[in-house]
Each structure stands twice: as structure tokens, then as C-alpha cells.
Protein backbone atom coordinates (compact mmCIF):
# COMPACT_ATOMS: atom_id res chain seq x y z
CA UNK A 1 15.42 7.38 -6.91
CA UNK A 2 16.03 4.23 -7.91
CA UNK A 3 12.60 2.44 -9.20
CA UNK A 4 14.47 -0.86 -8.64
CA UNK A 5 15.09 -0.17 -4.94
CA UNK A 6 13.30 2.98 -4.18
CA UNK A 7 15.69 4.88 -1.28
CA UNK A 8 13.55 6.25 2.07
CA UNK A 9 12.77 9.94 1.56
CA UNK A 10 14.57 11.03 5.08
CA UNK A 11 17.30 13.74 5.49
CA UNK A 12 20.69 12.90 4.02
CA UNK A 13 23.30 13.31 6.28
CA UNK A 14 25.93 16.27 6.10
CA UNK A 15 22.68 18.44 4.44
CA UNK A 16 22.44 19.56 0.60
CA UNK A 17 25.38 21.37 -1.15
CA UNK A 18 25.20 25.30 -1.07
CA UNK A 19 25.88 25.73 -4.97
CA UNK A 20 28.14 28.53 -6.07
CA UNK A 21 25.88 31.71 -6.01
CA UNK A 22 23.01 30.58 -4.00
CA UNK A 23 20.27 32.77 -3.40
CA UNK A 24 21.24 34.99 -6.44
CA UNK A 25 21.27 34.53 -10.08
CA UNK A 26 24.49 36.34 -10.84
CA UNK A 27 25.46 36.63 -14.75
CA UNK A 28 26.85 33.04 -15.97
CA UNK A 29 28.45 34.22 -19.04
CA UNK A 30 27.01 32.85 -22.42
CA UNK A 31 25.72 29.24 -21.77
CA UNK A 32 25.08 27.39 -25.17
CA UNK A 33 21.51 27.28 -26.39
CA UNK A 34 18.99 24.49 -24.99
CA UNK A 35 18.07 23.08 -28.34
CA UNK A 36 21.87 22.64 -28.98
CA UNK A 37 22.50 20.68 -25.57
CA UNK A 38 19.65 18.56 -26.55
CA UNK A 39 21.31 17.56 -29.82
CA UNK A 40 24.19 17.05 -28.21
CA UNK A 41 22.95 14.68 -25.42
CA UNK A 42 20.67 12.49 -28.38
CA UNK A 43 24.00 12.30 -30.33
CA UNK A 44 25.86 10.94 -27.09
CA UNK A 45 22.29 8.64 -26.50
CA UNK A 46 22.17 7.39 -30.15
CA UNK A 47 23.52 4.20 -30.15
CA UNK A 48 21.69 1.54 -27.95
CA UNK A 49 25.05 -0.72 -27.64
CA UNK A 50 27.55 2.27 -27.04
CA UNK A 51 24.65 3.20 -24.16
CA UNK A 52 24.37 -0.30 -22.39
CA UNK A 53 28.31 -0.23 -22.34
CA UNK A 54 29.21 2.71 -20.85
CA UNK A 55 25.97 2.91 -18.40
CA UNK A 56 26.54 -1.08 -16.94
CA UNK A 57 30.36 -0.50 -16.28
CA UNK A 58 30.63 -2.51 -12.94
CA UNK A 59 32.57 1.04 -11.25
CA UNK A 60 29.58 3.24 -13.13
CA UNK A 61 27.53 1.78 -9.54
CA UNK A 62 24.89 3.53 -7.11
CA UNK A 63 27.11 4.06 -3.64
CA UNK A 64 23.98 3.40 -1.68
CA UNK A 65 22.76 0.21 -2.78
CA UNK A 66 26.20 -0.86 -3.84
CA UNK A 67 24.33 -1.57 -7.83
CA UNK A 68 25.10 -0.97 -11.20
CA UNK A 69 23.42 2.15 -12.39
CA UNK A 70 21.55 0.22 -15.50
CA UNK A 71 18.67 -1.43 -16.13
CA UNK A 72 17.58 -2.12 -19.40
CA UNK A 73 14.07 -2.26 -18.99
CA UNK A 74 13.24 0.79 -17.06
CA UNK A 75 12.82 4.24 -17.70
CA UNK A 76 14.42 5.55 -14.61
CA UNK A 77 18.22 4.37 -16.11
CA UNK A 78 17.51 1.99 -19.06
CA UNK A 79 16.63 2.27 -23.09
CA UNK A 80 12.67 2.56 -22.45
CA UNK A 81 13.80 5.92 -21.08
CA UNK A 82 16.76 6.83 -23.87
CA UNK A 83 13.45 5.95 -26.32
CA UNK A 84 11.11 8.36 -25.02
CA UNK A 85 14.08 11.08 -25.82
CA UNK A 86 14.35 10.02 -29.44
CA UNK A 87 10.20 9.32 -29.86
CA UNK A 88 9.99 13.18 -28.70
CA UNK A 89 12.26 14.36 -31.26
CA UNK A 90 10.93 12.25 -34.10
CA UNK A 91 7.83 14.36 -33.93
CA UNK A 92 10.08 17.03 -34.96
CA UNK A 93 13.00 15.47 -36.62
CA UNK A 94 12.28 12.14 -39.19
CA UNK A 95 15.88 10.87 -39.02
CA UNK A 96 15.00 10.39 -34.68
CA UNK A 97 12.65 7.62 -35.80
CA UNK A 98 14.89 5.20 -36.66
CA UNK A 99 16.83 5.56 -33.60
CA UNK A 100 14.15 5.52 -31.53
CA UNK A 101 13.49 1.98 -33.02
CA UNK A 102 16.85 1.07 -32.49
CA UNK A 103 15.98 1.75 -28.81
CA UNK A 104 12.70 0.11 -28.61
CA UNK A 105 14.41 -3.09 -30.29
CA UNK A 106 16.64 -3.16 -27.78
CA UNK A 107 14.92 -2.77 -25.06
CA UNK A 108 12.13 -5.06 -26.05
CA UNK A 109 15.45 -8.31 -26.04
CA UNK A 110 15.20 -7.65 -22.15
CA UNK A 111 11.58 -8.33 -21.61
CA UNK A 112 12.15 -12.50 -20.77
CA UNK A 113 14.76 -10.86 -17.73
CA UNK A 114 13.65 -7.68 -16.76
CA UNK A 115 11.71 -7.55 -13.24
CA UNK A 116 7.96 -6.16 -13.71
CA UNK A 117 7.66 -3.05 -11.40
CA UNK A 118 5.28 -0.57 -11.87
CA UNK A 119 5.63 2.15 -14.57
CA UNK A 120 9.38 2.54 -14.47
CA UNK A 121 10.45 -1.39 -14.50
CA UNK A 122 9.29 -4.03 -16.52
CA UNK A 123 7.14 -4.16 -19.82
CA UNK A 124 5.06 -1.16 -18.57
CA UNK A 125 8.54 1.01 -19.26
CA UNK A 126 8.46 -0.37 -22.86
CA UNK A 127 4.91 -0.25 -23.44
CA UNK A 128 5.17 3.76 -22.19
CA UNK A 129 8.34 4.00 -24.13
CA UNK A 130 6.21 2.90 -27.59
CA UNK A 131 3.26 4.82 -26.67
CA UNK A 132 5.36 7.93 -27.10
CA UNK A 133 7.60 6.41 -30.11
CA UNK A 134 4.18 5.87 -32.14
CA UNK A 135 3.77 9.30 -32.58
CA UNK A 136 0.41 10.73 -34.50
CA UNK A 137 1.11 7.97 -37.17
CA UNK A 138 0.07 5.30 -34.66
CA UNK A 139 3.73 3.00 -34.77
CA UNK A 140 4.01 -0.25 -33.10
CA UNK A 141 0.28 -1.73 -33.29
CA UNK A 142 0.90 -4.94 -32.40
CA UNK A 143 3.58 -4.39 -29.88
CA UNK A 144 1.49 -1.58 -27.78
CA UNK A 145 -1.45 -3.78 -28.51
CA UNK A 146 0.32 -6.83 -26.65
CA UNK A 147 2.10 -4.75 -23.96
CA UNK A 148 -1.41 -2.89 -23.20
CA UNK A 149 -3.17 -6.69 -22.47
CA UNK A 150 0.45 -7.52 -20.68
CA UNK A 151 -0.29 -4.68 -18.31
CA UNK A 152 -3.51 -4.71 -17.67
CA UNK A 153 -3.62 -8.70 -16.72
CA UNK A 154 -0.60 -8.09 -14.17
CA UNK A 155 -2.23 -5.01 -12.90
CA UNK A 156 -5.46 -6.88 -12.26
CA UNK A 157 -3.74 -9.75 -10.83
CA UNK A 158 -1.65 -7.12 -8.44
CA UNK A 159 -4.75 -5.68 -7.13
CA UNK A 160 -6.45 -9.13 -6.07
CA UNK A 161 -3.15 -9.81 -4.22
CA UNK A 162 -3.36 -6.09 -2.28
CA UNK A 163 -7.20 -6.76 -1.74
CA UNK A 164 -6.31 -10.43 -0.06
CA UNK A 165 -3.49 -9.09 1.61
CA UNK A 166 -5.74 -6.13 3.40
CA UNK A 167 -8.42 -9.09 4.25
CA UNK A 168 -5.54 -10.73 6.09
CA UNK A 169 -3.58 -7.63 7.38
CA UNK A 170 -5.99 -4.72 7.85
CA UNK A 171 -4.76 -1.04 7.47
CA UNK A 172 -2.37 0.00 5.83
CA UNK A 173 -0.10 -0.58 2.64
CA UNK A 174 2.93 -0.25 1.13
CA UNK A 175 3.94 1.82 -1.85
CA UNK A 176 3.23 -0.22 -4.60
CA UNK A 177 -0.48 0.24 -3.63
CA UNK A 178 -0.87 3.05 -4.89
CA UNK A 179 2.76 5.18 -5.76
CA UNK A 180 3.87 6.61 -9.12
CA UNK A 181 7.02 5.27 -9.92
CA UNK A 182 6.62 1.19 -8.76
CA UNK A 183 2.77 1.06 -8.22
CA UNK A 184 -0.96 1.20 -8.96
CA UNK A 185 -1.00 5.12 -9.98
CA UNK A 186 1.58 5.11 -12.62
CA UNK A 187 0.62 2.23 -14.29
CA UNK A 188 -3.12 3.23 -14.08
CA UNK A 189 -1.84 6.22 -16.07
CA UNK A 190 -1.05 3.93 -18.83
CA UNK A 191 -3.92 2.20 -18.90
CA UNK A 192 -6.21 5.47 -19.35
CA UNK A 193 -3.99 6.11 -22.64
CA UNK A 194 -4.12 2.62 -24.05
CA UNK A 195 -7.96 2.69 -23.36
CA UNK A 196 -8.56 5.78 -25.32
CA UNK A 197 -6.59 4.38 -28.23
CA UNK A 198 -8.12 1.34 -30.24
CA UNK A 199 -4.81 -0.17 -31.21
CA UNK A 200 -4.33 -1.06 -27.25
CA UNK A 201 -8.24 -0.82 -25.86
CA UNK A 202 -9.98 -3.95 -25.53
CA UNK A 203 -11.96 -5.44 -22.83
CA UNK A 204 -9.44 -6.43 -20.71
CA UNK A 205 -7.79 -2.98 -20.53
CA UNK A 206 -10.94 -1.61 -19.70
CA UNK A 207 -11.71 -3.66 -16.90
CA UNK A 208 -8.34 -3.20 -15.64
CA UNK A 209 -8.76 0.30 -15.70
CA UNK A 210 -11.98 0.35 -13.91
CA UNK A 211 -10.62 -1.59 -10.92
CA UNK A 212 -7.57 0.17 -10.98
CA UNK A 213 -9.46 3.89 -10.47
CA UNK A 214 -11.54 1.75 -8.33
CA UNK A 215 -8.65 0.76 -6.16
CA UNK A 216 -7.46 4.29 -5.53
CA UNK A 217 -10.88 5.83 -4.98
CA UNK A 218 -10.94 3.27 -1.79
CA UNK A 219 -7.61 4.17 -0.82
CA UNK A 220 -8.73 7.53 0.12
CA UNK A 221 -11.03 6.64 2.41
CA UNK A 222 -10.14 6.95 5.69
CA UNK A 223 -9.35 3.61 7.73
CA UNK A 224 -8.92 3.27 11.62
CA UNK A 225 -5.80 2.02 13.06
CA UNK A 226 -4.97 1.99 16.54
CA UNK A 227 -8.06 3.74 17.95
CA UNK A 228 -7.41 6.62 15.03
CA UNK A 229 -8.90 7.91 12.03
CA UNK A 230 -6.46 8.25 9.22
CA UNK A 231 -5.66 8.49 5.43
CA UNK A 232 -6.46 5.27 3.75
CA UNK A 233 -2.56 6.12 2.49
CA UNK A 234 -0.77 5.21 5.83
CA UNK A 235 2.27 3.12 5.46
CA UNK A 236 2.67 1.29 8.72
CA UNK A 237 5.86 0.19 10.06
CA UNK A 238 5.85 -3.17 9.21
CA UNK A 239 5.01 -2.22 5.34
CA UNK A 240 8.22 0.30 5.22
CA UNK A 241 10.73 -0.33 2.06
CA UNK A 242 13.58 -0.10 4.63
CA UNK A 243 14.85 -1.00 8.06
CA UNK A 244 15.55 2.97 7.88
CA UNK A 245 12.17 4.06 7.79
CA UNK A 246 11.00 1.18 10.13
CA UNK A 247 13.86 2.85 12.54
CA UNK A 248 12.66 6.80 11.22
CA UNK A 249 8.59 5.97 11.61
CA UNK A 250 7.93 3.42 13.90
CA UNK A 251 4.68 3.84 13.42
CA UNK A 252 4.38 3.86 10.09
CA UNK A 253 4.13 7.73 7.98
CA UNK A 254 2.06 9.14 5.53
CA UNK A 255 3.66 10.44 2.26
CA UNK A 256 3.21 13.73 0.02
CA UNK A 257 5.34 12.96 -2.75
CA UNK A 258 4.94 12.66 -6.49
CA UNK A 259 7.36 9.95 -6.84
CA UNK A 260 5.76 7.51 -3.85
CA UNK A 261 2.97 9.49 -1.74
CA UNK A 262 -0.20 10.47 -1.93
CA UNK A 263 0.58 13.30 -4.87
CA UNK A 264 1.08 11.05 -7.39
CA UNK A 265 -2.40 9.49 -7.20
CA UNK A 266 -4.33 12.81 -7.20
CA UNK A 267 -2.30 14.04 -10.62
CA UNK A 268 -3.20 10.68 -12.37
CA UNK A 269 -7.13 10.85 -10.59
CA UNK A 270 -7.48 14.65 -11.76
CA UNK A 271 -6.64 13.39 -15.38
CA UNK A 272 -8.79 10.40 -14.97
CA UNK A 273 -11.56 13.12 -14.17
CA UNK A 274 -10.69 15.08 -16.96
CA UNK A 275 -10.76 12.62 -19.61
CA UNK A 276 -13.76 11.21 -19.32
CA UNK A 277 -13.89 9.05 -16.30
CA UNK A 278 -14.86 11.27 -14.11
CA UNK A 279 -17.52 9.96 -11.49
CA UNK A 280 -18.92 11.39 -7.99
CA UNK A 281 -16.83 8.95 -5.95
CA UNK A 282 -13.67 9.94 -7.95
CA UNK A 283 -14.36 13.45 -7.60
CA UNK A 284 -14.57 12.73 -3.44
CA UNK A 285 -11.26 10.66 -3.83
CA UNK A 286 -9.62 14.22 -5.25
CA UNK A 287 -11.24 16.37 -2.71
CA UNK A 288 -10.09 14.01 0.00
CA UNK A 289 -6.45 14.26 -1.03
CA UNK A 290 -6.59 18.19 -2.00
CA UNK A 291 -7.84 18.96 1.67
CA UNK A 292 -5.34 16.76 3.19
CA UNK A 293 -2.07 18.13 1.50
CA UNK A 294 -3.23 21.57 1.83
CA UNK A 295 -3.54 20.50 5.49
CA UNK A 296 -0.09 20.06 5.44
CA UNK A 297 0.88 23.28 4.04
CA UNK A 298 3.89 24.21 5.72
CA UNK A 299 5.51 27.85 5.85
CA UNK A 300 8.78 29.48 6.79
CA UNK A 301 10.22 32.97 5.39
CA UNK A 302 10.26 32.24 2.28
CA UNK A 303 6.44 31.29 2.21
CA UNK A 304 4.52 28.14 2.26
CA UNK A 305 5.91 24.53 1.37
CA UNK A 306 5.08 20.94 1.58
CA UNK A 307 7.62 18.71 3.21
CA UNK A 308 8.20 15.14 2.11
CA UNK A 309 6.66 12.63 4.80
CA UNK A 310 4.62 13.20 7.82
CA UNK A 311 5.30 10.32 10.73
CA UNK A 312 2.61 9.35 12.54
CA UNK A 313 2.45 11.27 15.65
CA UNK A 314 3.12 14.31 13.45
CA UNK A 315 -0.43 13.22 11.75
CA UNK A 316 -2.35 13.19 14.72
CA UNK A 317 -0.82 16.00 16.45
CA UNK A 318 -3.01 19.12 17.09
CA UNK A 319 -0.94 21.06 15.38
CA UNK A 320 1.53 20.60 12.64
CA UNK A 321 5.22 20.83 13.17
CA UNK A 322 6.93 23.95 12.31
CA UNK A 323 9.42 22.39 10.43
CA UNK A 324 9.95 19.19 8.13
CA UNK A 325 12.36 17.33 5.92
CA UNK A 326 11.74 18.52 2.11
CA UNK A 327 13.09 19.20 -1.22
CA UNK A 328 12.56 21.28 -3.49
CA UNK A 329 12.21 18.37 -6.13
CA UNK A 330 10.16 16.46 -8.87
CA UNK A 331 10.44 13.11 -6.41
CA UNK A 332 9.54 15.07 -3.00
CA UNK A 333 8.16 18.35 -1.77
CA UNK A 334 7.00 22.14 -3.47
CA UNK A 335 7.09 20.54 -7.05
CA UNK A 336 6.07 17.34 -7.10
CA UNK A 337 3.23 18.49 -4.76
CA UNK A 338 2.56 21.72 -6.43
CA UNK A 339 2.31 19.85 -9.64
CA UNK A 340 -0.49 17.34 -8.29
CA UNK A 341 -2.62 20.50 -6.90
CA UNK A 342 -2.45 22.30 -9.81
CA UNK A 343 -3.83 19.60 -12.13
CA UNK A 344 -6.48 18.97 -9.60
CA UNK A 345 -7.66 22.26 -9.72
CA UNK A 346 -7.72 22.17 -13.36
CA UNK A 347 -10.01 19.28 -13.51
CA UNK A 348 -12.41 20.47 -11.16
CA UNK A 349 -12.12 23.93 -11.59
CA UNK A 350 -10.87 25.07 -8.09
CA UNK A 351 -9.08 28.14 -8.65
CA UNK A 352 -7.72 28.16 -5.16
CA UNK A 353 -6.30 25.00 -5.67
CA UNK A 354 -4.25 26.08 -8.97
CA UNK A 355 -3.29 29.50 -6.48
CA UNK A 356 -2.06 27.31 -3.63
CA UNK A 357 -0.17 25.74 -5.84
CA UNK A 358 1.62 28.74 -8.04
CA UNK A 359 2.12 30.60 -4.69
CA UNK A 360 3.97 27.56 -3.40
CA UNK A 361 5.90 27.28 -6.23
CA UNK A 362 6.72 31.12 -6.14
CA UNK A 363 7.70 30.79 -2.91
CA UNK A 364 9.94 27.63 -3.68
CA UNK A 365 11.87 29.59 -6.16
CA UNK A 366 12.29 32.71 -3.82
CA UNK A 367 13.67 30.04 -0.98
CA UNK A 368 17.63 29.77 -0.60
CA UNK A 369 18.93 27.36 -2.98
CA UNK A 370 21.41 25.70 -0.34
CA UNK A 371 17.76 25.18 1.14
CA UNK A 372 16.58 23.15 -1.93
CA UNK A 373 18.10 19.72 -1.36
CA UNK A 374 18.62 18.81 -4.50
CA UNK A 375 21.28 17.60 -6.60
CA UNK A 376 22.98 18.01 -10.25
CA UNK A 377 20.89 17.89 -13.30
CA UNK A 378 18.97 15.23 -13.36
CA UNK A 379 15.50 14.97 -12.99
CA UNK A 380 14.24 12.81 -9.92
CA UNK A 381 15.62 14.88 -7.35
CA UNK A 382 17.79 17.03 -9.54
CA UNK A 383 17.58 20.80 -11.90
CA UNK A 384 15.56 19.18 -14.88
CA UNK A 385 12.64 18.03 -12.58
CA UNK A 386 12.14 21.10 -10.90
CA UNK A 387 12.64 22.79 -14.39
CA UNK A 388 9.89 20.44 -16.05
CA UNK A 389 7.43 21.37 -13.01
CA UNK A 390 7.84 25.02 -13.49
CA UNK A 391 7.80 25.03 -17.14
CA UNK A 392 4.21 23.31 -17.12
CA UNK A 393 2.83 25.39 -14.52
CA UNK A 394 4.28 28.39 -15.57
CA UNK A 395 3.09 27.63 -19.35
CA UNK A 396 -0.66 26.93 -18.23
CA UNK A 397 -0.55 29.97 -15.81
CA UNK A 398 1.75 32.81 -17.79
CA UNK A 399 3.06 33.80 -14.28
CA UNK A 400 5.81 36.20 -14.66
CA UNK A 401 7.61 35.00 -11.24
CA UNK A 402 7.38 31.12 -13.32
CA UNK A 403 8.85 32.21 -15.82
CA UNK A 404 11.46 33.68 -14.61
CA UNK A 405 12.13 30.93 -12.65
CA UNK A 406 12.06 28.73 -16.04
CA UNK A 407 15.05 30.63 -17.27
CA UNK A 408 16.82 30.72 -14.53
CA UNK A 409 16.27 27.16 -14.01
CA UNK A 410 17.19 26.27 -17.89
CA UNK A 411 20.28 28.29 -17.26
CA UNK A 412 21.22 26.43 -14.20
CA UNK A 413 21.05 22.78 -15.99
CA UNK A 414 22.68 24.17 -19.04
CA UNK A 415 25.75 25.23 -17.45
CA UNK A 416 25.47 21.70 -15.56
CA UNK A 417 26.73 20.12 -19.57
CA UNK A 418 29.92 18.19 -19.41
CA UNK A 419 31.08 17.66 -22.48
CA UNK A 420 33.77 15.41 -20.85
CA UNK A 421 31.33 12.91 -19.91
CA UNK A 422 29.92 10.03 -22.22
CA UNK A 423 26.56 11.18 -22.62
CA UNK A 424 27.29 14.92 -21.57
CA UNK A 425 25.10 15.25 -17.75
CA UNK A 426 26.36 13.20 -14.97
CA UNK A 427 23.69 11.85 -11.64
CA UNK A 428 24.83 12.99 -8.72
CA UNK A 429 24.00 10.50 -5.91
CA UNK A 430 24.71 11.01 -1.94
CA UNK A 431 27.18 7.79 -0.98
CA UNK A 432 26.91 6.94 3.10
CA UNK A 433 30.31 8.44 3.91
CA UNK A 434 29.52 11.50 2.50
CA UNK A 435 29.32 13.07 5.71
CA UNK A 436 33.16 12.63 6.33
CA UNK A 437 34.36 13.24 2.58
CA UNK A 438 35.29 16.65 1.58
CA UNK A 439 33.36 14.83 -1.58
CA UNK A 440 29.93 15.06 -1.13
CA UNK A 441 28.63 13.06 -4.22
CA UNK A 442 29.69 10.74 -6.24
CA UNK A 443 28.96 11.28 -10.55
CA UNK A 444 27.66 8.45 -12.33
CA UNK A 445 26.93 7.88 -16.28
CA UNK A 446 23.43 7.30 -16.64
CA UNK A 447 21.35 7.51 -19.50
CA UNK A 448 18.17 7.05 -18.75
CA UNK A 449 14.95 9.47 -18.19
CA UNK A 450 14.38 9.62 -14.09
CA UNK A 451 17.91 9.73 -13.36
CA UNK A 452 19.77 10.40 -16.78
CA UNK A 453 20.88 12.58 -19.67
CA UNK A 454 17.85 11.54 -21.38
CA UNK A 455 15.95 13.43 -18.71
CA UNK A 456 17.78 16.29 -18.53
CA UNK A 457 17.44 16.37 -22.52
CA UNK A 458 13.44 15.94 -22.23
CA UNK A 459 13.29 18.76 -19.37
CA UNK A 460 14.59 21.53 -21.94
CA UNK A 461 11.84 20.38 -24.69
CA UNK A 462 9.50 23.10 -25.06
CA UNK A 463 6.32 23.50 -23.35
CA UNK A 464 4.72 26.32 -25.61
CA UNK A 465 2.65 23.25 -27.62
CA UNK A 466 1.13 21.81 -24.47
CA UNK A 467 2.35 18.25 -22.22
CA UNK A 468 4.20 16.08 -24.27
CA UNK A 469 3.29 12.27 -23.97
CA UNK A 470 6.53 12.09 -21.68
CA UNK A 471 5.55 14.50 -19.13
CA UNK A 472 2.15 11.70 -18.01
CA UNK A 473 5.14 9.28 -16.61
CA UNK A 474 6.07 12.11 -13.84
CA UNK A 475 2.31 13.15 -13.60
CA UNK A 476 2.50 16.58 -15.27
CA UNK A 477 -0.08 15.31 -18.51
């Protein structure tokens, strides 16, 4: 999931890969030991130059969107993300630090290039990327200090152009209104940190942070469009990222995902709540979305699930499909989802909420894996998201059925390592022939966190000390 593109959440043609034991966790043999994969991938992720040359190789390139799987400035494929993996283990290890500097360095030469979008693009990646580098000694001052003001000026100046654009439009927007990954929420995440930490706060990142929550309390209220009542959330057609949707939902669909629906919004409002900025109207916002995605609770054998959009007749239907188009994912469906609810429930202490949400996930890892939909080790719509979701809830919770599913799941991404490739996990991406290749993905080096080995590295951190500061840029802190 590309946060320089963004692909449409629909089904992929020729369906998901059955993996080789699926629906059974037969005996693997002895797969090496997590904390040794994750020295091995920081080793392979070490050198900033060695990374940029292997990841921008002009045949290293997404097969949908026909790009080069690097950017430099993001965190989905670039050095922002590489740093958070080497910030996280200078906590632990002291020689990490200077690497980790070596990454911020870097990353920090592509700021006068580097598009600005959202969270995972732009000088929000590198300000989230030093956030986590600074570690309890407070690094980087000045640099978080300037990023921080950087951020919350661009975010302000985003919102006045949404707020026009509704004045001239009406209902309805478009991702970067509110979604995780390229808009409002994930940056508005940032902004709660830098505000609670007096090396970034300042008036300006206050302000920003109050019309930001602002912004995404209104977007829950329900709006009217075409003689209906619906979620404030609803993309219409004409707002859709591709002529794909625009064919998929001509009239526009509302989304559940964490990456870019409606989930990632209530996981950064529920920590908004519960640090501090809780108000009535915010409190509303998070009831609003709750009842709506528990709404949409979907169930076959396995038990209940979420899928990954709703269209709009499916919205207004009088009763809700018996089947949609999920994963089993970080990016879209259980997970993501799951992951949202739960830290809702936390904040305002709705114990069914924080049940709906372990019972999905339960359910999720009972399900089929050939039913999953997801791909390699990576964590957007790979093992290490799903992992990373489990982990926390299953952490927070002490379910047994979690934690089972967090070995399994840690065993599944460790015997994923290919010691063959440069930085020891491959992507796997869908490419549009797939459907008439006895090939059904194509492997590509990327480094990054979203889609990288720097991901997959993070995922197998442990959980036992609470969130990490990387888990707040896929809404788990």
C-alpha cells in the first residue's frame, strides 16, 4: 500500500495464495530465533547508501503502478522507516544510535524533493522517524522542534483547503480528509506527541492540534446526500483515488480500514481521549464510529469479521450483505479494525467493545488461511502486520487463543527470512497479469517500515514492555 499512490482496496484478481499448510500449523522444523532475524535484517539495513542502492534499482519496481519501490522520505519504503528500526533498538543497544543518525541524516538531504503526504510521505515521516530516534534522552531538539512547527502549519493550511472545498462541493471527501497513512488522522497523531513534549509544543502545534481533533469530530457527523442520511466518512464517486473505484462504487463507498477508512480515525480519537484531550463531543465522535463498524460486523463459519469497504447501496440496504471483500490484514479488515475497537474500548471503558474486538480477532485466526488475503511478510497487507495486531491485543488482554496465534504468527514470518535477498524479507506485490501467470507475485527489495524488512524487523520487537513509539504510526499506541 503504497502511501505515494495508495492502490483501491477491491478484490485482486485470481484470489489470495493458499500457503503450504493452510488451515493447520503443522511442525516447521527449528526456525531461527526472532531476536536473531532482527539482527540480521538491521545488519542488512545498516548502511543508508548500500539501502538507497539496492531499494531504487530501476527493475526493483511496483508492477501495478509501473514505480520504483523507493522513496526516501517516507516510512512506507524509504530511510524515515529504516530509522524507526534502528531508534527502537538504540533503546536497547548504544552502538544502534549512531546508525540511526546515519539514517535520519540521510533522510533529512531529501526534504527540498520529497512530496509532503500525510504521515508516511514528506517531513511528517522524518519528524515521526526522530520522535522515535530521540529516545528518553530527548535527541534532535531542534530538528523535531522545526519539523513539529513544519507540520502543524501544513496541517492547518490542509484543513482550510478541505473546509473551502466542502463550502464549494458539499458531502463528501476523499481520503486525505481524514485517513491514516496520507491524511488528517495520522498526522494528527503526531501532533498529540509533539504537543505533550516541550522540545516540539508551542502555540502553533497546539492550535493545529485543536483544529485537527476538531476536524474529525465533524467528520462523524452524519451529512445528507442524495435524499440520505450517512457517515460524514462517505467517499463519493467523484472523490475516488482511482478510475477503479469510480468503476467499483459509482456512488461513492464508505471505508473500515486502518490504513484509509474510518478505523484509523477512531484509534488516533480513542488516544486523543486518553491522553488528555478528551471532551464530550470527542467522546460522541468515538461512539459514532464504534456503533457504525460494529454495524458492519460481518460473520461466516469461522465467526464474525469486518470486510474492507461498504459501497453505497450496501450502506443503505436493510440488511447487510452476507458476504464482502476483506483481509485479514493491518491495511484492511479483522486487524486493522479489531485494533481500532479495542483501543476505543480502552479509553472509554467499554468492555464489550475490547470483546467484539478479541472475539473477532479469535475468529480471524481460526478462519482458513487461503481465506486471509494476504501476502509475504511484510506488514501493510502482509504476516508482520497481522503479527503486530495480535501481539498488542493479545499482550493487553493475556488471551490464550492470542497468544497462540502470536507464535504461530512469529513462526510464520520467521520462516518467511531469505537470507538470499539484500536485506533478508522480500514484498510480495500482486502485478495485473497475475491472473494468467502460474506466478502470482512478483518479490521486490524494500526496506522500508509499511512495506519492508524494516517492518517485518519492528513486528518481532517485543510487546511485554508496552507500545513502542513505532506502533502510534499504524494506530496500535
Amino acid at each position: 500500500m503504497s502511501p505515494t499512490s495508495t492502490h483501491p482496496e477491491t478484490p485482486p484478481t485470481g484470489g489470495p495464495p493458499a500457503p503450504a499448510g493452510a488451515g493447520s500449523t503443522p511442525d516447521p522444523g527449528p526456525a531461527p530465533a526472532a531476536d536473531a532475524v532482527v539482527g540480521l535484517v538491521a545488519e542488512r539495513l545498516a548502511d543508508p547508501e548500500y539501502v538507497a542502492a539496492v531499494a531504487s534499482r530501476d527493475d526493483n519496481r511496483d508492477p501495478v503502478y509501473d514505480a520504483v519501490m523507493w522513496g526516501p522520505l517516507t516510512l512506507a519504503n524509504g530511510l524515515p522507516g529504516t530509522a524507526l528500526l534502528h531508534g527502537e533498538l538504540a533503546r536497547t543497544d548504544e552502538a544502534r544510535r549512531q546508525v540511526a543518525h546515519r539514517h535520519l541524516v540521510a533522510a533529512g538531504r531529501a526534504m527540498a524533493t520529497a512530496p509532503s503526504r500525510g504521515l508516511f510521505s514528506g517531513p511528517a515521516a522524518l519528524l515521526a522517524a526522530a520522535q522515535t530516534c530521540a529516545g528518553p534522552e530527548g535527541h534532535y531538539r531542534s530538528l523535531r522542534r522545526g519539523l513539529a512547527a513544519w507540520v502543524a502549519a501544513d496541517q492547518t493550511e490542509r484543513l482550510r483547503v478541505f473546509r473551502a472545498r466542502a463550502r464549494r462541493s458539499g458531502p463528501g471527501v476523499d481520503w486525505a480528509a481524514y485517513d491514516l497513512v496520507n491524511g488528517v488522522s495520522g498526522t494528527t497523531r503526531l501532533l498529540l506527541d509533539a504537543v505533550a513534549d516541550p522540545a516540539e509544543s508551542g502555540p502553533v502545534v497546539e492550535a493545529a492540534l485543536a483544529t485537527s481533533l476538531r476536524h474529525l469530530v465533524d467528520l462523524t457527523a452524519p451529512v445528507r446526500a442524495d435524499g440520505h442520511r450517512v457517515p460524514g466518512w462517505w467517499v463519493p464517486a467523484g472523490l475516488q483515488i482511482s478510475a477503479r473505484d469510480r468503476e467499483t462504487y459509482p456512488r461513492g463507498d464508505f471505508n473500515l480500514g486502518m490504513a484509509h477508512g474510518i478505523a484509523g480515525p477512531l484509534a488516533v480519537l480513542s488516544t486523543a481521549y486518553g491522553t488528555g484531550h478528551g471532551t464530550p463531543d470527542l467522546r460522541d465522535a468515538i461512539q459514532r464510529i464504534a456503533d457504525w463498524l460494529l454495524g458492519w460486523t460481518l460473520s461466516d463459519d469461522s465467526g464474525p469479521y469486518w470486510p474492507a469497504r461498504a459501497g453505497w447501496d450496501e450502506e443503505l440496504a436493510p440488511r447487510r450483505p452476507r458476504r464482502l471483500f476483506t483481509r485479514t490484514a493491518w491495511c484492511y479488515g479483522t486487524p486493522g479494525v479489531a485494533a481500532a475497537l479495542f483501543r476505543a474500548g480502552t479509553a472509554l471503558d467499554r468492555p464489550d467493545w475490547r470483546a467484539a474486538a478479541v472475539a473477532a480477532l479469535r475468529a480471524a485466526l481460526r478462519r482458513h488461511e487461503s481465506e486471509w488475503a494476504i501476502e509475504g511478510p511484510t506488514v501493510c497487507h502482509g504476516y508482520a502486520g497481522l503479527l503486530r495486531v495480535v501481539a498488542r491485543v493479545a499482550e493487553a488482554t493475556d488471551d490464550p487463543e492470542l497468544r497462540a496465534g502470536r507464535r504461530r504468527l512469529t513462526g510464520k514470518v520467521l520462516d518467511l527470512v531469505d537470507e538470499s535477498a539484500p536485506f533478508a524479507f522480500r514484498h510480495l506485490m500482486r502485478f495485473p497479469a497475475a491472473a494468467r501467470s502460474p506466478v502470482s507475485h512478483r518479490a521486490v527489495d524494500t526496506a522500508g517500515m509499511l512495506e519492508g524488512a524494516a517492518g517485518v524487523a519492528l513486528a518481532l520487537l517485543p510487546v511485554a514492555d508496552g507500545p513502542l513509539p513505532w506502533d502510534r504510526t499504524l494506530g496500535l499506541a
